[in-house]
N, C-alpha and C. Protein backbone atom coordinates (compact mmCIF):
# COMPACT_ATOMS: atom_id res chain seq x y z
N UNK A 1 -22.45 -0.12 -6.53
CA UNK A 1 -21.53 0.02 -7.67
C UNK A 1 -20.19 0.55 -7.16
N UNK A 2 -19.55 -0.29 -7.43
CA UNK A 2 -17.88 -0.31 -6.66
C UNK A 2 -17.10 0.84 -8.26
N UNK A 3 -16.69 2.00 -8.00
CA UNK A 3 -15.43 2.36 -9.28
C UNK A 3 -14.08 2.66 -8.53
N UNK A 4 -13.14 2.02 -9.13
CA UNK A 4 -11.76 2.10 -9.42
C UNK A 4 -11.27 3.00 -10.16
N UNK A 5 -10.46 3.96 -9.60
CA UNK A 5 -9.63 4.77 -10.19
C UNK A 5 -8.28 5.23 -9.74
N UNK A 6 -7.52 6.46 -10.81
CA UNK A 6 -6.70 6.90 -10.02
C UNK A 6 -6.56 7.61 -8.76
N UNK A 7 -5.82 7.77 -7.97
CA UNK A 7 -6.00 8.55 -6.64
C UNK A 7 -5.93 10.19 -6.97
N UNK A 8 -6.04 10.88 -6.83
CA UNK A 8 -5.83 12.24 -6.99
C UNK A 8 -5.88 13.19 -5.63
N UNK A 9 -4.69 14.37 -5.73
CA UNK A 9 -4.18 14.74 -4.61
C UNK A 9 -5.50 14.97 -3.22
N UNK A 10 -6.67 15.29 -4.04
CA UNK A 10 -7.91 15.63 -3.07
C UNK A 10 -8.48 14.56 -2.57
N UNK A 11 -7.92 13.59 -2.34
CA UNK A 11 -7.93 12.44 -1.84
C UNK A 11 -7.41 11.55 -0.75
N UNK A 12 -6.44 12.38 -0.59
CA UNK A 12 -5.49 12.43 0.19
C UNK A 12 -5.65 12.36 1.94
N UNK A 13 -7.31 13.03 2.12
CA UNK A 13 -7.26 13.11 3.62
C UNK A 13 -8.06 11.65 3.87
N UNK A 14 -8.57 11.39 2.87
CA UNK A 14 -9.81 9.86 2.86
C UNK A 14 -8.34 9.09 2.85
N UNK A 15 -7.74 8.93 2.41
CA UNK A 15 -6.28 8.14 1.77
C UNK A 15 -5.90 7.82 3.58
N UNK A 16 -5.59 8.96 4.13
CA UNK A 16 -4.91 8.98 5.20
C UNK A 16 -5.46 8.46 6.47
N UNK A 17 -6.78 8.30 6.61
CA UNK A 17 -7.64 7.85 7.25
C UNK A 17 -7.89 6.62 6.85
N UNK A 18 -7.81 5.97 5.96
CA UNK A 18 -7.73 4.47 5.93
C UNK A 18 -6.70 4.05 6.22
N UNK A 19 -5.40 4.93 6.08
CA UNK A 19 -3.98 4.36 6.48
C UNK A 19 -3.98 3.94 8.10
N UNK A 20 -5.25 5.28 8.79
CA UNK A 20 -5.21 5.15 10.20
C UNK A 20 -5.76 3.93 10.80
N UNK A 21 -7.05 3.64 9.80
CA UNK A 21 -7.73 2.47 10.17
C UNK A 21 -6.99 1.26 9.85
N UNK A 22 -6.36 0.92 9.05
CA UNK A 22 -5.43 -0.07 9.19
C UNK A 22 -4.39 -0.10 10.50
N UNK A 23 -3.87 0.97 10.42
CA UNK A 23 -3.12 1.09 11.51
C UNK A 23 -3.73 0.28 12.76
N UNK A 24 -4.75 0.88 12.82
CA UNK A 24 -5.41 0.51 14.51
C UNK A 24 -6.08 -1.22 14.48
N UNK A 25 -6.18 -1.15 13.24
CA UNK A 25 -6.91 -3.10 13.54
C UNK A 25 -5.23 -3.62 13.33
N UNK A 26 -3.90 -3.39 12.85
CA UNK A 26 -2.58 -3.80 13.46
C UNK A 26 -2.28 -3.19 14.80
N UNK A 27 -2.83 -2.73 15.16
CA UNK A 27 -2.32 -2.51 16.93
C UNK A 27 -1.68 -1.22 16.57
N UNK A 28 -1.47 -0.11 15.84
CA UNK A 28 -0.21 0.64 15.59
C UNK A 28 -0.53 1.45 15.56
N UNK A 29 -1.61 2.07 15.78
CA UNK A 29 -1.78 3.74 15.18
C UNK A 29 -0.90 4.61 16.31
N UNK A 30 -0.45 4.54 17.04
CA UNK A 30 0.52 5.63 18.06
C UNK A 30 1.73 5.70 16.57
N UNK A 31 2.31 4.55 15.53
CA UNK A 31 3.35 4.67 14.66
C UNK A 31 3.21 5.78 13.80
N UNK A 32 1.45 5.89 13.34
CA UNK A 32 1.39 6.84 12.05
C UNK A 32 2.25 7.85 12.24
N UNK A 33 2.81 8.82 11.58
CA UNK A 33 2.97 9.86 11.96
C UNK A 33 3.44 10.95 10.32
N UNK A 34 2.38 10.36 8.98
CA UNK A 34 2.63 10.89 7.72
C UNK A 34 1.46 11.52 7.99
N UNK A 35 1.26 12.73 7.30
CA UNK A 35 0.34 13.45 7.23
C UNK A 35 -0.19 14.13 5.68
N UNK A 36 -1.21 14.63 5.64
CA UNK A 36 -1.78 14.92 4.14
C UNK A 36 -0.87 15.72 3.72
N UNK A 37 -0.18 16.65 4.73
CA UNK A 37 0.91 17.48 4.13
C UNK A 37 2.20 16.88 3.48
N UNK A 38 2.28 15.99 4.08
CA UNK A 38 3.38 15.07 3.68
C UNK A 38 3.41 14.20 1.85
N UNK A 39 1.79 13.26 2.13
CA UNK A 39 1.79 12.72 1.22
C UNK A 39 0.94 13.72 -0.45
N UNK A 40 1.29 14.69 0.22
CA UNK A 40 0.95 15.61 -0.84
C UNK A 40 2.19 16.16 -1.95
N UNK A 41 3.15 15.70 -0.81
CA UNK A 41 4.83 16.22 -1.61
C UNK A 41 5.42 15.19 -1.99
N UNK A 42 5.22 14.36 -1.15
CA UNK A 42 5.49 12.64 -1.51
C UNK A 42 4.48 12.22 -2.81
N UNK A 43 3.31 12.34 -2.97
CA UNK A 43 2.92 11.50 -4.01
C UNK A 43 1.99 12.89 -4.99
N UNK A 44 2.45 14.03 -5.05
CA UNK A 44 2.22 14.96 -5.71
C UNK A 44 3.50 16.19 -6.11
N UNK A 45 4.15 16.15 -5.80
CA UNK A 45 5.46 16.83 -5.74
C UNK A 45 6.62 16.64 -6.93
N UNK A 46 7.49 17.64 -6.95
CA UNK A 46 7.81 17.56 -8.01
C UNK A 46 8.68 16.05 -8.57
N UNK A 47 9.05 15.40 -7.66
CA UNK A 47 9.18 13.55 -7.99
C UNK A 47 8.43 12.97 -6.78
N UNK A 48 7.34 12.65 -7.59
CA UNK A 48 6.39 11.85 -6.96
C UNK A 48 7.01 10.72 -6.78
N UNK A 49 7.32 9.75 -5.43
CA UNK A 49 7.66 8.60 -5.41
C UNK A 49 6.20 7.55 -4.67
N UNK A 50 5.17 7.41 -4.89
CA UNK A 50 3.97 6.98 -4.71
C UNK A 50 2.87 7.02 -5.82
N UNK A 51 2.28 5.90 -6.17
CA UNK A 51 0.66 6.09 -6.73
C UNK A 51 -0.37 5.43 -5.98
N UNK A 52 -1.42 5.86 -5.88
CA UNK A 52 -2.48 4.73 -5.49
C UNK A 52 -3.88 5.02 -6.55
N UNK A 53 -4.35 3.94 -6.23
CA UNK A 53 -5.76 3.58 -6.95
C UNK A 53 -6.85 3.80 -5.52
N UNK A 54 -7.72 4.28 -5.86
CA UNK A 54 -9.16 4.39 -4.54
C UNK A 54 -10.11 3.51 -5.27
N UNK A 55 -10.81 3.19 -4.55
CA UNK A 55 -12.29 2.06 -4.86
C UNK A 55 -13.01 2.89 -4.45
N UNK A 56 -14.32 3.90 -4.81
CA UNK A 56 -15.51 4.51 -4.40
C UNK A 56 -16.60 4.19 -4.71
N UNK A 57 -17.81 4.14 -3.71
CA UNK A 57 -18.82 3.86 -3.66
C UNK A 57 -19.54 4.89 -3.07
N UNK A 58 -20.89 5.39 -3.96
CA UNK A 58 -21.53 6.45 -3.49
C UNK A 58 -20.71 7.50 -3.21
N UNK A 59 -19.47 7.45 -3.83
CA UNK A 59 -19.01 9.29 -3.92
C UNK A 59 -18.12 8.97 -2.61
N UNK A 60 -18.23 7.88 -1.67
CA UNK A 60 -17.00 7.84 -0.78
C UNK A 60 -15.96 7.15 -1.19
N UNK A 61 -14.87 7.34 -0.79
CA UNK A 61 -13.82 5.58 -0.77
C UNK A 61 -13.81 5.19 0.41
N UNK A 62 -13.72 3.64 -0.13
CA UNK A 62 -14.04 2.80 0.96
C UNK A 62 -12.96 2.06 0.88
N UNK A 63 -11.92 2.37 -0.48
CA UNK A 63 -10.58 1.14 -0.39
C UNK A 63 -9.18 1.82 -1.15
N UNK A 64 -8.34 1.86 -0.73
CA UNK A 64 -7.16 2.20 -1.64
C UNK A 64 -6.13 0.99 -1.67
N UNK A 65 -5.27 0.87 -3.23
CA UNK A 65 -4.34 0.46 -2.94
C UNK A 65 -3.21 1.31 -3.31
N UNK A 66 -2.06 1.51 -2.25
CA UNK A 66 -0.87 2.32 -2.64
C UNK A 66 0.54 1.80 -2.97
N UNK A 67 0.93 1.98 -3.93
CA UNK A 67 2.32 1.28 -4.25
C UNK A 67 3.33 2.25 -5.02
N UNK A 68 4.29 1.46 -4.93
CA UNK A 68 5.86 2.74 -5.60
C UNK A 68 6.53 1.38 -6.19
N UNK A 69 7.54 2.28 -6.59
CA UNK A 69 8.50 1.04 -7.56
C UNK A 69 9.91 0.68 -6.82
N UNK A 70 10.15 -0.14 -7.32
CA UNK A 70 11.61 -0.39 -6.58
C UNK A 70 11.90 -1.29 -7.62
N UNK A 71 13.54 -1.63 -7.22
CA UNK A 71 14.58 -2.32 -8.27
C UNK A 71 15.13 -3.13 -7.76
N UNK A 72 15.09 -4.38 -8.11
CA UNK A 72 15.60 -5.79 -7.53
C UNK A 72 17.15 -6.21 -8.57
N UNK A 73 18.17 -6.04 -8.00
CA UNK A 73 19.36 -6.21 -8.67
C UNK A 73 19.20 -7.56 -9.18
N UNK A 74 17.97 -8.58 -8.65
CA UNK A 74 18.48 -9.77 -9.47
C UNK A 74 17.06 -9.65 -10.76
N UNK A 75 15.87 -8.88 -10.45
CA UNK A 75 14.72 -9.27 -11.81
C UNK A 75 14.58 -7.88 -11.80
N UNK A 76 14.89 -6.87 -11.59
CA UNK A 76 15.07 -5.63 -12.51
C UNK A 76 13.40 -5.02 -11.62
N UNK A 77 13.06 -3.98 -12.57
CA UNK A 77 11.75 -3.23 -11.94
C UNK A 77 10.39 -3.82 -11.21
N UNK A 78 10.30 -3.93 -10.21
CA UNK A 78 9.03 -4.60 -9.77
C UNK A 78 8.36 -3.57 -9.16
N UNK A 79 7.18 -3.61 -8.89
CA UNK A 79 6.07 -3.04 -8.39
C UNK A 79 5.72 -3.37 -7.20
N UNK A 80 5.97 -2.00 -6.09
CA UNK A 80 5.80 -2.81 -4.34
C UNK A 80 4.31 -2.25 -3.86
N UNK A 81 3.75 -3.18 -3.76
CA UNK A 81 2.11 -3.10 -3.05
C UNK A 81 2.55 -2.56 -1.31
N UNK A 82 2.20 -0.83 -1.13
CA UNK A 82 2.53 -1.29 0.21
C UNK A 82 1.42 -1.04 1.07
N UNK A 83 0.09 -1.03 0.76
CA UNK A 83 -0.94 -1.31 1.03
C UNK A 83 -2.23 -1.52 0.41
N UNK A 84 -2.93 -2.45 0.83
CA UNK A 84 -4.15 -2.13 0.11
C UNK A 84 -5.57 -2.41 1.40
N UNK A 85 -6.09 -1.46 1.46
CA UNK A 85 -7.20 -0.91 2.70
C UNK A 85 -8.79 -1.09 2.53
N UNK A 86 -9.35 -1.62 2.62
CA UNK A 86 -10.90 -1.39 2.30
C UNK A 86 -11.41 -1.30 4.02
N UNK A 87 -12.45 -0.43 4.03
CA UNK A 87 -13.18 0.16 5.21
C UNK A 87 -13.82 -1.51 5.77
N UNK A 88 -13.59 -1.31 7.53
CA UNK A 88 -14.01 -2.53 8.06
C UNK A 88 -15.43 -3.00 7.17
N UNK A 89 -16.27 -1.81 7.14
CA UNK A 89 -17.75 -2.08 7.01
C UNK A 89 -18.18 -2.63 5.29
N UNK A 90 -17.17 -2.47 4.37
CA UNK A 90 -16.61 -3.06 3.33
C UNK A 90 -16.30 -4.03 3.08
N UNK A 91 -15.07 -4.51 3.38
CA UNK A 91 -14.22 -6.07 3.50
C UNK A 91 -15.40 -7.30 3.28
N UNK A 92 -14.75 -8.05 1.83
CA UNK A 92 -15.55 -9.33 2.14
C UNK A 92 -16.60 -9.20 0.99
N UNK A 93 -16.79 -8.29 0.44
CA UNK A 93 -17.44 -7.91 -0.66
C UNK A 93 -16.72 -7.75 -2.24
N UNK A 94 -15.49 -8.05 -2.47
CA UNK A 94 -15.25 -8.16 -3.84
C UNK A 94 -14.09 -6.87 -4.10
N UNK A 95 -14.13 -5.87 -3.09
CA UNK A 95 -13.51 -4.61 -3.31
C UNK A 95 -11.64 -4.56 -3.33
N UNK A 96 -11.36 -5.55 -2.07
CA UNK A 96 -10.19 -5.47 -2.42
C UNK A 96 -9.11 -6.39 -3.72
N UNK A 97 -10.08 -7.42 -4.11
CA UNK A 97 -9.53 -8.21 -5.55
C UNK A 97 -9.84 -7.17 -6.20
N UNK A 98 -11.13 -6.30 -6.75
CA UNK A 98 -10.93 -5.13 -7.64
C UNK A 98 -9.67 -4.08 -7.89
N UNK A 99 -9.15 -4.15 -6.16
CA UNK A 99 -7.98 -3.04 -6.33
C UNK A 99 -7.21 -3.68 -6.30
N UNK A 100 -6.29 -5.10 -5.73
CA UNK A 100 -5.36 -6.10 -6.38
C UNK A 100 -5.51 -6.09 -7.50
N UNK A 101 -6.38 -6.49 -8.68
CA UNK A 101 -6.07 -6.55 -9.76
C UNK A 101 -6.11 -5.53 -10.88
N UNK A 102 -6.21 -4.40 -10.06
CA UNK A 102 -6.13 -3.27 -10.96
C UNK A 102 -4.56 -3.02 -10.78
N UNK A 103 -4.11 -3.31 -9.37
CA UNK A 103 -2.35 -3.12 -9.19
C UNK A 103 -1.56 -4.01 -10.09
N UNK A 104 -2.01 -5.41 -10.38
CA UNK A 104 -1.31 -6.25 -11.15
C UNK A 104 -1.54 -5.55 -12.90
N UNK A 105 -2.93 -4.92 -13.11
CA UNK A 105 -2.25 -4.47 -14.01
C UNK A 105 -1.33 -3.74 -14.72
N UNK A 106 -1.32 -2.72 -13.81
CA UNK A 106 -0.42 -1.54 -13.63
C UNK A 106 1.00 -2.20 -13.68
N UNK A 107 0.92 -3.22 -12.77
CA UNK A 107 2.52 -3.90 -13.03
C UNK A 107 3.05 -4.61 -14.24
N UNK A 108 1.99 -5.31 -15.09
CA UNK A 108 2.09 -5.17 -16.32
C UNK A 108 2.13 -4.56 -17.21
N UNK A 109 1.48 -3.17 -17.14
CA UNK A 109 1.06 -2.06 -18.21
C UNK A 109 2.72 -1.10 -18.53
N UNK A 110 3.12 -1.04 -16.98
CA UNK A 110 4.52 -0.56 -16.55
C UNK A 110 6.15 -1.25 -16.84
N UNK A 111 5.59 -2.69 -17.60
CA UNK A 111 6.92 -3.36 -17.75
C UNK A 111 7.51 -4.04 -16.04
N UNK A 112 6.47 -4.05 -15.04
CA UNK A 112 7.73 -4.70 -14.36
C UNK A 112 7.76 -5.77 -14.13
N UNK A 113 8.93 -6.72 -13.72
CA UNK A 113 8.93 -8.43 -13.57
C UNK A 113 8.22 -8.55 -12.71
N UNK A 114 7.15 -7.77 -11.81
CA UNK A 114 6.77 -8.62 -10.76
C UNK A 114 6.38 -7.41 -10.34
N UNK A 115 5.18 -7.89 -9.07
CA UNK A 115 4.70 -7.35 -8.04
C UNK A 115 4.91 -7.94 -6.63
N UNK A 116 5.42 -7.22 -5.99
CA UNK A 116 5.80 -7.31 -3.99
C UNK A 116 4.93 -6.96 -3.40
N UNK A 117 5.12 -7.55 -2.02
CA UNK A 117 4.33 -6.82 -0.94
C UNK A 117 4.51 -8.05 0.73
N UNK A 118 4.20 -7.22 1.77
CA UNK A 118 4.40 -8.33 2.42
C UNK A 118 3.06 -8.07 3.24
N UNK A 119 3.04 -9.08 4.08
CA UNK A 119 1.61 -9.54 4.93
C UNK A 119 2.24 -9.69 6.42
N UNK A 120 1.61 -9.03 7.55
CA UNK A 120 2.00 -9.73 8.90
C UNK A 120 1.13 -11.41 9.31
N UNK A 121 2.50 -12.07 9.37
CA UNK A 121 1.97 -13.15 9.96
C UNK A 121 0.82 -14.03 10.23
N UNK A 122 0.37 -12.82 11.07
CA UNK A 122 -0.96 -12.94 11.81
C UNK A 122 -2.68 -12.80 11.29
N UNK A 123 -1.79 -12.11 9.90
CA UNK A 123 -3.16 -11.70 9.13
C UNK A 123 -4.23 -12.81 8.41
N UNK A 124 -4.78 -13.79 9.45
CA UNK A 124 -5.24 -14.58 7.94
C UNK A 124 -6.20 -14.32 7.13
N UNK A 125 -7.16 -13.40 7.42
CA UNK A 125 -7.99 -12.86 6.26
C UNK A 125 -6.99 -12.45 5.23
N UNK A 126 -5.95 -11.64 5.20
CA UNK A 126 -5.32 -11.76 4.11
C UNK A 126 -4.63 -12.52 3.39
N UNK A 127 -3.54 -13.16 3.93
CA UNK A 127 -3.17 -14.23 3.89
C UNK A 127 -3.85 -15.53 2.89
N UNK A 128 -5.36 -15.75 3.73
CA UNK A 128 -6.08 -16.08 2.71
C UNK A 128 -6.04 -15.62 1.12
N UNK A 129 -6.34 -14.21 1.89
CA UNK A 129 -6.98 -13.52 0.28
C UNK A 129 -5.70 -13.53 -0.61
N UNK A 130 -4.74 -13.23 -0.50
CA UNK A 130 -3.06 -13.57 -1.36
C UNK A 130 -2.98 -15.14 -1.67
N UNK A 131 -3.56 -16.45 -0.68
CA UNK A 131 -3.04 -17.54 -1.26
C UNK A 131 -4.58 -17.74 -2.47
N UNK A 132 -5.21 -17.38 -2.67
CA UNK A 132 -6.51 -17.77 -4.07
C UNK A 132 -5.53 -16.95 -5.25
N UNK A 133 -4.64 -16.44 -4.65
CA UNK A 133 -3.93 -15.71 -6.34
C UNK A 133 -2.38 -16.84 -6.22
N UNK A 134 -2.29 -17.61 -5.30
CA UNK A 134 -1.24 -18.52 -5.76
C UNK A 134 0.24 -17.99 -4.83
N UNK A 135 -0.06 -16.66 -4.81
CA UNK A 135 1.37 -15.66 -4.01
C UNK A 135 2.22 -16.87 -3.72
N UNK A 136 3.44 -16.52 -3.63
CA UNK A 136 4.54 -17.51 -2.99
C UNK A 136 4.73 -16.14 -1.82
N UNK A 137 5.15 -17.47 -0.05
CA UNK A 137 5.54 -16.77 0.62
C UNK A 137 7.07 -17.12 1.27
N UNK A 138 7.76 -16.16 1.70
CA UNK A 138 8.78 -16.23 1.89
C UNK A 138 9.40 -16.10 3.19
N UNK A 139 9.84 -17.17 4.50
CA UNK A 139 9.46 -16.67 5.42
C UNK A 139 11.04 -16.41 5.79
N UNK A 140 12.28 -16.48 4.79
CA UNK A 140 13.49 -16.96 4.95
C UNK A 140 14.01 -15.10 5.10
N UNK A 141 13.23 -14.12 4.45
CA UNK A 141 13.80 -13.01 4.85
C UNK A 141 13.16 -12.34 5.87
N UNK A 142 13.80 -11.44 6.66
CA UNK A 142 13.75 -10.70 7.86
C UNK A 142 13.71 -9.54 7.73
N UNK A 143 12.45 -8.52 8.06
CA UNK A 143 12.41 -7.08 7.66
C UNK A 143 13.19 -6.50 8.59
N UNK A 144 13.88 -5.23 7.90
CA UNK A 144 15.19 -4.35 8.59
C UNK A 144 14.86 -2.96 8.48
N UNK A 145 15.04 -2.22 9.00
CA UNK A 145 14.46 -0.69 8.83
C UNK A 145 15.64 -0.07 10.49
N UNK A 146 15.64 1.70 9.86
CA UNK A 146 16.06 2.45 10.98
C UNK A 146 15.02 3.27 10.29
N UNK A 147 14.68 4.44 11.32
CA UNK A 147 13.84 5.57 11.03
C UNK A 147 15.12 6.69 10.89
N UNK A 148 14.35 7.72 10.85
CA UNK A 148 15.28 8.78 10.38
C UNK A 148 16.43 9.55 11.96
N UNK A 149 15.47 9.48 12.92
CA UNK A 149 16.12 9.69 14.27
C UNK A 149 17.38 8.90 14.56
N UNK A 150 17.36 7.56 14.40
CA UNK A 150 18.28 6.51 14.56
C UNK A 150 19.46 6.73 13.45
N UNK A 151 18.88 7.07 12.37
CA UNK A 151 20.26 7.81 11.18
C UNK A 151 20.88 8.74 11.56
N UNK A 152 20.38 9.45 12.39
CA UNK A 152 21.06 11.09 12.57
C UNK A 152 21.95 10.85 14.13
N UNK A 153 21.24 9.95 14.81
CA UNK A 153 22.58 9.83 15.96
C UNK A 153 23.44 8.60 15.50
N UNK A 154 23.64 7.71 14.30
CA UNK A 154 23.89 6.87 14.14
C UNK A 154 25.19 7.71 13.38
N UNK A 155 25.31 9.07 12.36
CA UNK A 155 26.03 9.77 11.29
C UNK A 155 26.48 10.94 11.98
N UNK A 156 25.65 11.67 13.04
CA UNK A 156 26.01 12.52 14.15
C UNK A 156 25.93 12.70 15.13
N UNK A 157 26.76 11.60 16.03
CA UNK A 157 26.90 11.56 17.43
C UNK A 157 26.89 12.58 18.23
């Protein structure tokens, strides 16, 4: 028996440990570097900019999905999926469409035009799992990011 719910702050270290395990089946876990302390101020704090939903089974979680909002100057409020995790030993069982479509509702329940998110390339189990919902993909934009180190010698040489 799979339940879906909200995430709540005591959740946070299970939360963070699936973030790790994702990390490491993308090659990345040396990147993590958020911690429960962190996403405790971040998605518990006095402006929370994060929610997630957990999937538990037998009193563990085995899946989260985490998303925040953002604003698209051309369709107004959308809803950004920026992960959704189910435990290797999980996957393949029904758990992560449970927490996809608990996010799409939320994006409806919330008023926004839409739900985001992006996929690496390489992923085709997911990939898959996004084209049975129809997703349009977009390969014409190019992700851009500085971290916070690169801002500070970039503003104070």
């Amino acid at each position: 028996m799979i339940t879906i719910r909200e995430g709540i702050k005591s959740d946070l270290p299970q939360v963070l440990a699936l973030v790790k395990e994702l990390a490491e089946y993308e090659n990345s876990l040396e990147q993590v570097t958020n911690t429960v302390a962190q996403m405790e101020q971040d998605g518990f704090g006095q402006h929370p900019v994060f929610g997630f939903y957990v999937a538990e089974k037998n009193q563990s979680i085995v899946g989260i999905s985490l998303y925040y909002y953002r604003y698209s100057t051309w369709k107004g409020k959308r809803l950004y999926l920026e992960d959704i995790v189910v435990t290797k030993q999980e996957r393949g069982g029904g758990i992560g469409k449970l927490l996809f479509d608990q996010t799409m509702k939320l994006a409806l329940e919330k008023d926004c035009s839409g739900l985001v998110w992006q996929v690496l390339d390489w992923n085709e189990p997911a990939i898959n799992f996004y084209k049975k919902y129809g997703a349009a993909f977009d390969a014409a934009w190019v992700n851009c990011s500085l971290d916070a180190e690169q801002i500070k010698k970039i503003l104070y040489p």
